[in-house]
Protein backbone atom coordinates (compact mmCIF):
# COMPACT_ATOMS: atom_id res chain seq x y z
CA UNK A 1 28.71 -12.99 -14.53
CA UNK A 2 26.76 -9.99 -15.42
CA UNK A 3 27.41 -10.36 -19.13
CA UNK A 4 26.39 -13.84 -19.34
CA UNK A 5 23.58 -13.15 -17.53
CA UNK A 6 22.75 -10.80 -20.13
CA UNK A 7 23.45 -13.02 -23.13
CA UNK A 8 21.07 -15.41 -21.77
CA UNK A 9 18.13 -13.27 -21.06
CA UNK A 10 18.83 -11.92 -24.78
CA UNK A 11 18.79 -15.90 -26.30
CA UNK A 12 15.55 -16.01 -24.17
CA UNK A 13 14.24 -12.95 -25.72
CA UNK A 14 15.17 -14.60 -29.03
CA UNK A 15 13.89 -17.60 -28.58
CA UNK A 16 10.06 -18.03 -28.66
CA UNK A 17 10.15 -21.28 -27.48
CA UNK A 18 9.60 -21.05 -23.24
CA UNK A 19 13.00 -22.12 -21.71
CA UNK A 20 12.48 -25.49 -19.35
CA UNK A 21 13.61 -24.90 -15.57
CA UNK A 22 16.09 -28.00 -16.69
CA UNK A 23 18.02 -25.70 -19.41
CA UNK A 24 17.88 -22.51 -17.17
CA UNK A 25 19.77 -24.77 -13.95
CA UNK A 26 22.35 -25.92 -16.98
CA UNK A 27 22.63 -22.59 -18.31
CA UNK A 28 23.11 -21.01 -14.73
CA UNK A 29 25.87 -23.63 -12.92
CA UNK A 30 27.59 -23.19 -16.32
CA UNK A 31 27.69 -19.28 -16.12
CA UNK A 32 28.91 -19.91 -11.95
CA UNK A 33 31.85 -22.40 -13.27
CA UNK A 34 33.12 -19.81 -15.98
CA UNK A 35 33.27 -17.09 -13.09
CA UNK A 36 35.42 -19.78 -10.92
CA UNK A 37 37.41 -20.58 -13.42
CA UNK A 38 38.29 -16.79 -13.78
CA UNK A 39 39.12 -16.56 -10.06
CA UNK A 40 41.09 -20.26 -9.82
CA UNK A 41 43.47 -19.01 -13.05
CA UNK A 42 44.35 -15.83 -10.98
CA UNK A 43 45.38 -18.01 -7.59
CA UNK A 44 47.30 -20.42 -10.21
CA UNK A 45 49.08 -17.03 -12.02
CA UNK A 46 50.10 -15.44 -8.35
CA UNK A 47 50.81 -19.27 -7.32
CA UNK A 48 48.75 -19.22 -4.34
CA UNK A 49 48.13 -21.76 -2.25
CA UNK A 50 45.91 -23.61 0.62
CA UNK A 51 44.63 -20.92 2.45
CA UNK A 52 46.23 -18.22 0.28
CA UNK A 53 43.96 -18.63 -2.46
CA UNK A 54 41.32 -16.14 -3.20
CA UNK A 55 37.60 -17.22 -2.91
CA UNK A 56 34.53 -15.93 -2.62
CA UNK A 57 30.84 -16.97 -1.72
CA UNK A 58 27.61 -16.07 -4.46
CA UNK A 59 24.11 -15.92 -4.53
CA UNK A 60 22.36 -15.39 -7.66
CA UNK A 61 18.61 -14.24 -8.40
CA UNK A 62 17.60 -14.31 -11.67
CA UNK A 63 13.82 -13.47 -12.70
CA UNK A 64 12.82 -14.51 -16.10
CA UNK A 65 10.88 -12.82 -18.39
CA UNK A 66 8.98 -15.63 -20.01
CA UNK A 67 5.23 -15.21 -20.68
CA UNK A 68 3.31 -17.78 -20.46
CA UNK A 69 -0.32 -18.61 -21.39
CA UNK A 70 -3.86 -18.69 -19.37
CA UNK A 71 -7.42 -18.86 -19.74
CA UNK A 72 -6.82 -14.77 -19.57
CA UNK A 73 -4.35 -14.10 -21.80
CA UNK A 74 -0.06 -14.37 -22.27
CA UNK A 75 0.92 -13.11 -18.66
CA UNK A 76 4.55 -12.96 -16.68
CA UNK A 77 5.43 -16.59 -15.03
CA UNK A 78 6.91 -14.73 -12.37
CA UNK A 79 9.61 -17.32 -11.81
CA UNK A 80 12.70 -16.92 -9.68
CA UNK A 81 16.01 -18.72 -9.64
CA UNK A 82 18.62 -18.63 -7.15
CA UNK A 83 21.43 -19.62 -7.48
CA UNK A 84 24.34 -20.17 -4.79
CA UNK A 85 27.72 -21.60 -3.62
CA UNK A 86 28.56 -20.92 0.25
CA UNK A 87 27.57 -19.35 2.77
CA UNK A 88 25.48 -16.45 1.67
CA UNK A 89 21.80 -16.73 1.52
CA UNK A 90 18.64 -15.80 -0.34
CA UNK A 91 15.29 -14.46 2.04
CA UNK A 92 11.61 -14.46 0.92
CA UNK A 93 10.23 -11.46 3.66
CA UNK A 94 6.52 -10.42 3.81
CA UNK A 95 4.50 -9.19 6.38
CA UNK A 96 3.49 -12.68 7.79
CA UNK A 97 7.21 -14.79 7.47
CA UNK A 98 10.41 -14.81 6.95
CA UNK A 99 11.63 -17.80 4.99
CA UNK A 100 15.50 -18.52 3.65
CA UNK A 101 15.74 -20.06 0.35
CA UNK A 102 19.40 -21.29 0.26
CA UNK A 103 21.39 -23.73 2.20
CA UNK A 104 24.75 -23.06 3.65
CA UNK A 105 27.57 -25.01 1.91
CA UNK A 106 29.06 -25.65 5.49
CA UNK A 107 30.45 -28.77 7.10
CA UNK A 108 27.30 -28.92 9.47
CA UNK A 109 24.78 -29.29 6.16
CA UNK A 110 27.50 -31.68 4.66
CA UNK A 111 26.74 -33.96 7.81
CA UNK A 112 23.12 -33.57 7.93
CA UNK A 113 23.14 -34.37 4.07
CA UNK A 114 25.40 -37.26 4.77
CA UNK A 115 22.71 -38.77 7.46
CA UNK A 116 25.86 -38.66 9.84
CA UNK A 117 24.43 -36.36 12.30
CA UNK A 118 21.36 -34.53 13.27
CA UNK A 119 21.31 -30.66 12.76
CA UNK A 120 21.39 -29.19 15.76
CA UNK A 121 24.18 -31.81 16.70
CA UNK A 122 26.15 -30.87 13.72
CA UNK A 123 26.44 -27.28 15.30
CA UNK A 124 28.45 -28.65 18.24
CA UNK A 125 31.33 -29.24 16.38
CA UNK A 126 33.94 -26.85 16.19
CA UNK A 127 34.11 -26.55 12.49
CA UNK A 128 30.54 -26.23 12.02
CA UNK A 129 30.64 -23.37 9.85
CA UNK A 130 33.48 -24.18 7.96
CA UNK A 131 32.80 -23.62 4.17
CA UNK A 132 33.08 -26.94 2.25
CA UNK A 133 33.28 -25.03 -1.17
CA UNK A 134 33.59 -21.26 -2.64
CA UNK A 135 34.28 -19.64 -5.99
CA UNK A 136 37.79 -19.83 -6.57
CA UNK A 137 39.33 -22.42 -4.21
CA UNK A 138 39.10 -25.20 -6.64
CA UNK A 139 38.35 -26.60 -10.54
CA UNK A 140 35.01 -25.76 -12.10
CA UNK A 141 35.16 -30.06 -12.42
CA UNK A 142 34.41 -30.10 -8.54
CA UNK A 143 32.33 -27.03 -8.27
CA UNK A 144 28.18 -28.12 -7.60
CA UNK A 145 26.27 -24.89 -7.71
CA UNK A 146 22.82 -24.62 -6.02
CA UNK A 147 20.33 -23.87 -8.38
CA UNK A 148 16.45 -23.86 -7.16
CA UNK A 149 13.19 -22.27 -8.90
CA UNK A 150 10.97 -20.50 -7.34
CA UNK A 151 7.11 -19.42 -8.56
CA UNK A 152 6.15 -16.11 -6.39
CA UNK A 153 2.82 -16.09 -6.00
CA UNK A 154 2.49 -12.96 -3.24
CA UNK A 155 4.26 -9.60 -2.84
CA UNK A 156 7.13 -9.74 -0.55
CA UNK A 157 10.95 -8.76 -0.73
CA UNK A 158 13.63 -10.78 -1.88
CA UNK A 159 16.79 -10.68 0.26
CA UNK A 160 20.00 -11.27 -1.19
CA UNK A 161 23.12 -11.44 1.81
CA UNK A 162 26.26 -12.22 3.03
CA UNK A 163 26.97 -14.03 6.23
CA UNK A 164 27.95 -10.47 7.30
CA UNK A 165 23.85 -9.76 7.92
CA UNK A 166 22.61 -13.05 8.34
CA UNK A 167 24.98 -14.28 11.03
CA UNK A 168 23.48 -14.38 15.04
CA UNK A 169 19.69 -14.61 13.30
CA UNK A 170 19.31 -10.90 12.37
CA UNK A 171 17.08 -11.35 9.48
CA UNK A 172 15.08 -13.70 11.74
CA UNK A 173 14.55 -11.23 14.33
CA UNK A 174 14.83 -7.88 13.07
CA UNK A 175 13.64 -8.04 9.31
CA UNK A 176 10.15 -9.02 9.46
CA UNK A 177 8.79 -5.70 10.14
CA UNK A 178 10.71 -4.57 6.49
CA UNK A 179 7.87 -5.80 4.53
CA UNK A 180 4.84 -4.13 6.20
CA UNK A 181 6.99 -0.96 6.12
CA UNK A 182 7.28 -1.04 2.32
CA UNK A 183 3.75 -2.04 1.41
CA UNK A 184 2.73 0.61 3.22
CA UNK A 185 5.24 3.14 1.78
CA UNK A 186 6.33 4.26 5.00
CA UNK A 187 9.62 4.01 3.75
CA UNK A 188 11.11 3.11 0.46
CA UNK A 189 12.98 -0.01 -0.82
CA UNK A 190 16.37 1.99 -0.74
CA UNK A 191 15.74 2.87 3.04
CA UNK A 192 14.93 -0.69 4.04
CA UNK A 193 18.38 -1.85 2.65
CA UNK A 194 20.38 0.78 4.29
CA UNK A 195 18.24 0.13 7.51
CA UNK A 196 19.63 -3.86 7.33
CA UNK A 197 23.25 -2.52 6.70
CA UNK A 198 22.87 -0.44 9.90
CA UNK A 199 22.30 -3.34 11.59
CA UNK A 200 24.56 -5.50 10.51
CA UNK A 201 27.14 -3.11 11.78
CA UNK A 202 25.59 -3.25 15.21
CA UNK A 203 25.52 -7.03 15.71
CA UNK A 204 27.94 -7.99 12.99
CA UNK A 205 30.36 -5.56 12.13
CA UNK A 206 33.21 -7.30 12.41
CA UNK A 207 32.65 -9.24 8.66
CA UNK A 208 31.99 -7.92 5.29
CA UNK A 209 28.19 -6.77 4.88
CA UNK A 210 26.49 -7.25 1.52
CA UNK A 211 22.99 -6.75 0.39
CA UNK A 212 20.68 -6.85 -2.49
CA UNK A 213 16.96 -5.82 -1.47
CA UNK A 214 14.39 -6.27 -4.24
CA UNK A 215 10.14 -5.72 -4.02
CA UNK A 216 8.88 -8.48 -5.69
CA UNK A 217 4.96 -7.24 -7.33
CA UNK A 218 2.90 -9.09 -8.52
CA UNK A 219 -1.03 -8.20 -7.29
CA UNK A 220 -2.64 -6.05 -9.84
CA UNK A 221 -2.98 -2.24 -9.38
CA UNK A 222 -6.05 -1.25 -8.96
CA UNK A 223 -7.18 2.49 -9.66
CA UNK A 224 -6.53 5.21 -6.39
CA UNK A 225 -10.12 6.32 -5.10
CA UNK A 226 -9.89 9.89 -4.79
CA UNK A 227 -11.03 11.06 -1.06
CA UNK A 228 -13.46 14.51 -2.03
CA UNK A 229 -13.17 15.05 1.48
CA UNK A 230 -9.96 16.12 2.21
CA UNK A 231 -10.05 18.41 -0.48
CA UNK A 232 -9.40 21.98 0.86
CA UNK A 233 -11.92 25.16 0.58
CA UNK A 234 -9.82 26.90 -1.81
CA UNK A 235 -10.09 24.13 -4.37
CA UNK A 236 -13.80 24.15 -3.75
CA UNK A 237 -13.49 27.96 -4.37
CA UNK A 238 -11.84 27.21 -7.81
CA UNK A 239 -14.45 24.69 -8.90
CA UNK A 240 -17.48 27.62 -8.15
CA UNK A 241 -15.70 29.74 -10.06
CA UNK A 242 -15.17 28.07 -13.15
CA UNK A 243 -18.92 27.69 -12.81
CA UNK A 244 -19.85 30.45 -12.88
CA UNK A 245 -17.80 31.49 -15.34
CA UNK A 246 -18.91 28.85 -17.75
CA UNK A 247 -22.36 30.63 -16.87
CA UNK A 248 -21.27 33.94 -17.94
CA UNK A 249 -19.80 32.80 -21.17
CA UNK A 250 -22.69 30.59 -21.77
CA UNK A 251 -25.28 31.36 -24.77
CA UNK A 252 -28.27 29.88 -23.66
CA UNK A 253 -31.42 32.55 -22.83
CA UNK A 254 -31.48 33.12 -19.42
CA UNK A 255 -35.68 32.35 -19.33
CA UNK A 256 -34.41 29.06 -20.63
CA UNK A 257 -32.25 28.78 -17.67
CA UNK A 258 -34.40 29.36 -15.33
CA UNK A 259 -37.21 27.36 -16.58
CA UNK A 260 -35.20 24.39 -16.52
CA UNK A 261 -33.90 25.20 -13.10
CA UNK A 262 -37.30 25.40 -11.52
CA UNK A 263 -38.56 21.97 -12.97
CA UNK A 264 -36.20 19.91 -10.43
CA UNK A 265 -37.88 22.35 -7.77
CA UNK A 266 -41.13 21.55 -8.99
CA UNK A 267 -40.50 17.86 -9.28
CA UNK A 268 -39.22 17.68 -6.09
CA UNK A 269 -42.35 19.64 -3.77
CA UNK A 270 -44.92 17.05 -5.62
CA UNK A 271 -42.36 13.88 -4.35
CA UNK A 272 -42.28 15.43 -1.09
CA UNK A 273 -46.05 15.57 -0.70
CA UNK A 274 -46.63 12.14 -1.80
CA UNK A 275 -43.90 11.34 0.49
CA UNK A 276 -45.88 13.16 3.47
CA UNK A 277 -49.49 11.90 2.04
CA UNK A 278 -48.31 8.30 2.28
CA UNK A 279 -46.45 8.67 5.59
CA UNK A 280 -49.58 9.95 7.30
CA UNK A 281 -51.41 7.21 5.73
CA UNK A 282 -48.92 4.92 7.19
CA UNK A 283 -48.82 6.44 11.09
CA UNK A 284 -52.85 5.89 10.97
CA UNK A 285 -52.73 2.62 9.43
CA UNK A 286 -50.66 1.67 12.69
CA UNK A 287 -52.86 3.53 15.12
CA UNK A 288 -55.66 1.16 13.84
CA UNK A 289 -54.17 -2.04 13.91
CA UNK A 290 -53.04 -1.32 17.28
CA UNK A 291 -56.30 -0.57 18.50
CA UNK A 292 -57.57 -3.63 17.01
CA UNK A 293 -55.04 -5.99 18.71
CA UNK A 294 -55.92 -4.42 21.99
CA UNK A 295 -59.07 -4.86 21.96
CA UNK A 296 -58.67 -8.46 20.28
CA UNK A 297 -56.61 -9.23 23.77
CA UNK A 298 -58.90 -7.82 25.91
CA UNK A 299 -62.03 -9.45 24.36
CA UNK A 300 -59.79 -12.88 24.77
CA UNK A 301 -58.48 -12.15 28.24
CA UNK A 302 -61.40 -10.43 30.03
CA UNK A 303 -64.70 -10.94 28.35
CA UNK A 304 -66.71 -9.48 30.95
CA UNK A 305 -64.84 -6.07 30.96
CA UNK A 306 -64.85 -6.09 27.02
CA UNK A 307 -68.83 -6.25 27.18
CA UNK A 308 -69.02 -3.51 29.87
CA UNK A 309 -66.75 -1.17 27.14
CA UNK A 310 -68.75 -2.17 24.55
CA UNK A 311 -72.28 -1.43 25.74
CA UNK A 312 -70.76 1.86 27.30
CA UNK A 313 -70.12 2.94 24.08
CA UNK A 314 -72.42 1.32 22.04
CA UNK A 315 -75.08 0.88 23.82
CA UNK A 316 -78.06 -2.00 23.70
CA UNK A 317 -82.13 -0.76 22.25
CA UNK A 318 -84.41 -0.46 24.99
CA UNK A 319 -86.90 -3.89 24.47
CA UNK A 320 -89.66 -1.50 26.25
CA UNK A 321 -90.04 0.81 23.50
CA UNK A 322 -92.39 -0.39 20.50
CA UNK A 323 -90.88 -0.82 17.54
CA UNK A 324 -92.03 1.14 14.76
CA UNK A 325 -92.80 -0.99 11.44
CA UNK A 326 -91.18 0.26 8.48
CA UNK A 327 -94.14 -0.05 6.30
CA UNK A 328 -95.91 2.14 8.69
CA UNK A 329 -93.29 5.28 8.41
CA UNK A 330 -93.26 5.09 4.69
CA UNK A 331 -97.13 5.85 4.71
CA UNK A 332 -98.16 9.46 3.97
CA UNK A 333 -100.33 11.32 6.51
CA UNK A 334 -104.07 11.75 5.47
């Protein structure tokens, strides 16, 4: 399988024409049939038979390479296609779900797909699980390979397993927590796969466990801030250093260096007393208009005790003086 595979992505590499999903599903159920074919002329050389005959279950992934175009440019299409015949599936993990991508090839779906019987129904019966085909047990003629394409639009991990794992609901319940784990580097893709193999062999060790883990990318990756912060004193050390020794080595005139080192200083005193100038100006400026809403209030609230204020402070001519004429005061003594 793996060198067809390979031809194929080379024709596609070839080609410059995109490949339709249509051609990719032919080209893919063809490449499954050649592999049973392989298997079903070994039972017929060994002349097994019935249950005798060696079979096995697949699931495929294959991820394209085909750019396509966009308002921004040729980019990836980021398409998927999986491929299977059995019982072994294909899961989409990220951080929020857990979703399986294949169907079983078991008596059970046969019903459901049949409309004989509901699901959950189908389950009762006591060949439920029995495969209804495999690689192997029968001509390519009567082989129907699952083929389904899949546009990723989010960064997740695709699952690849045998029944071994995915038997009692382990991926349900134990593999969601994967994906966080692996975004956030807390452990590597590697880790997560042997992690799922350990636990197969807790709940499921009685079958054959195998399993393909891939991280699926395909945000953008933006630059890494670098945190000054948690740099440590002996870098800081370095940096004055290398200052000053790009001081020492320097030709400029030292009167020129310090001229140009006190304008900044200079600069800065004359911002600072505007600053200071402007913020007094300010604290008075509020002083005043508070004194002139109090005594706005009181005027309005308590005329009476406003006038009192008033002519204690400014107080009223007294009508029994004469007043003098100012005609009179401008005249010179004779």
């Amino acid at each position: 399988i793996k060198l067809q595979v390979r031809a194929l992505l080379a024709e596609l590499n070839e080609d410059p024409e995109l490949m339709t999903p249509e051609l990719v599903t032919e080209n893919l159920s063809a490449i499954i049939r050649v592999a049973n074919n392989m298997i079903s002329s070994r039972n017929d050389q060994q002349e097994r038979e019935s249950r005798r005959r060696m079979a096995t279950t697949l699931t495929l992934a294959l991820q394209l390479p085909q750019m396509v175009n966009t308002p921004e440019g040729k980019t990836n299409g980021h398409e998927i296609y999986i491929a299977s015949v059995g019982d072994s599936r294909a899961y989409w993990l990220t951080p929020d779900y857990c979703q399986q991508l294949t169907v079983d090839d078991d008596v059970a779906t046969r019903e459901v797909k049949l409309g004989r019987s509901l699901y959950r129904q189908a389950l009762q019966r006591s060949d439920a699980q029995a495969l209804t085909q495999a690689l192997g047990t029968k001509e390519a003629e009567l082989l129907r390979p699952t083929v389904r394409r899949f546009i990723v639009e989010e960064d997740g991990l695709l699952l690849l397993c045998s029944d071994g794992l995915s038997n009692n609901n382990l991926i349900e319940k134990f593999g969601r927590d994967l994906p966080q784990k692996v975004n956030s580097h807390r452990i590597s893709v590697e880790s997560a796969a042997e992690s799922l193999i350990d636990l197969a062999f807790q709940h499921n060790g009685q079958d054959d466990i195998s399993v393909v883990l891939t991280y699926c990318a395909v945000s953008p990756q933006y630059p890494t801030v670098l945190n000054l912060g948690d740099m440590s004193s002996s870098k800081e050390l370095q940096v004055v250093n290398l200052e000053q020794q790009t001081a020492l080595t320097s030709s400029v005139p030292a009167e020129i260096t310090t001229t140009n080192d006190n304008k900044p200083e200079t600069t800065r005193s004359y911002r600072d007393w505007i600053r200071a100038v402007f913020g007094l100006l300010g604290v008075v400026g509020i002083l005043v208009g508070a004194g002139a809403i109090l005594l706005t209030t009181q005027w309005i609230l308590a005329p009476e005790g406003f006038q009192k204020m008033r002519d204690r402070f400014l107080p009223s001519p007294d009508p029994n003086l004469p007043e003098s004429s100012p005609t009179e005061q401008e005249l010179p003594d004779n």
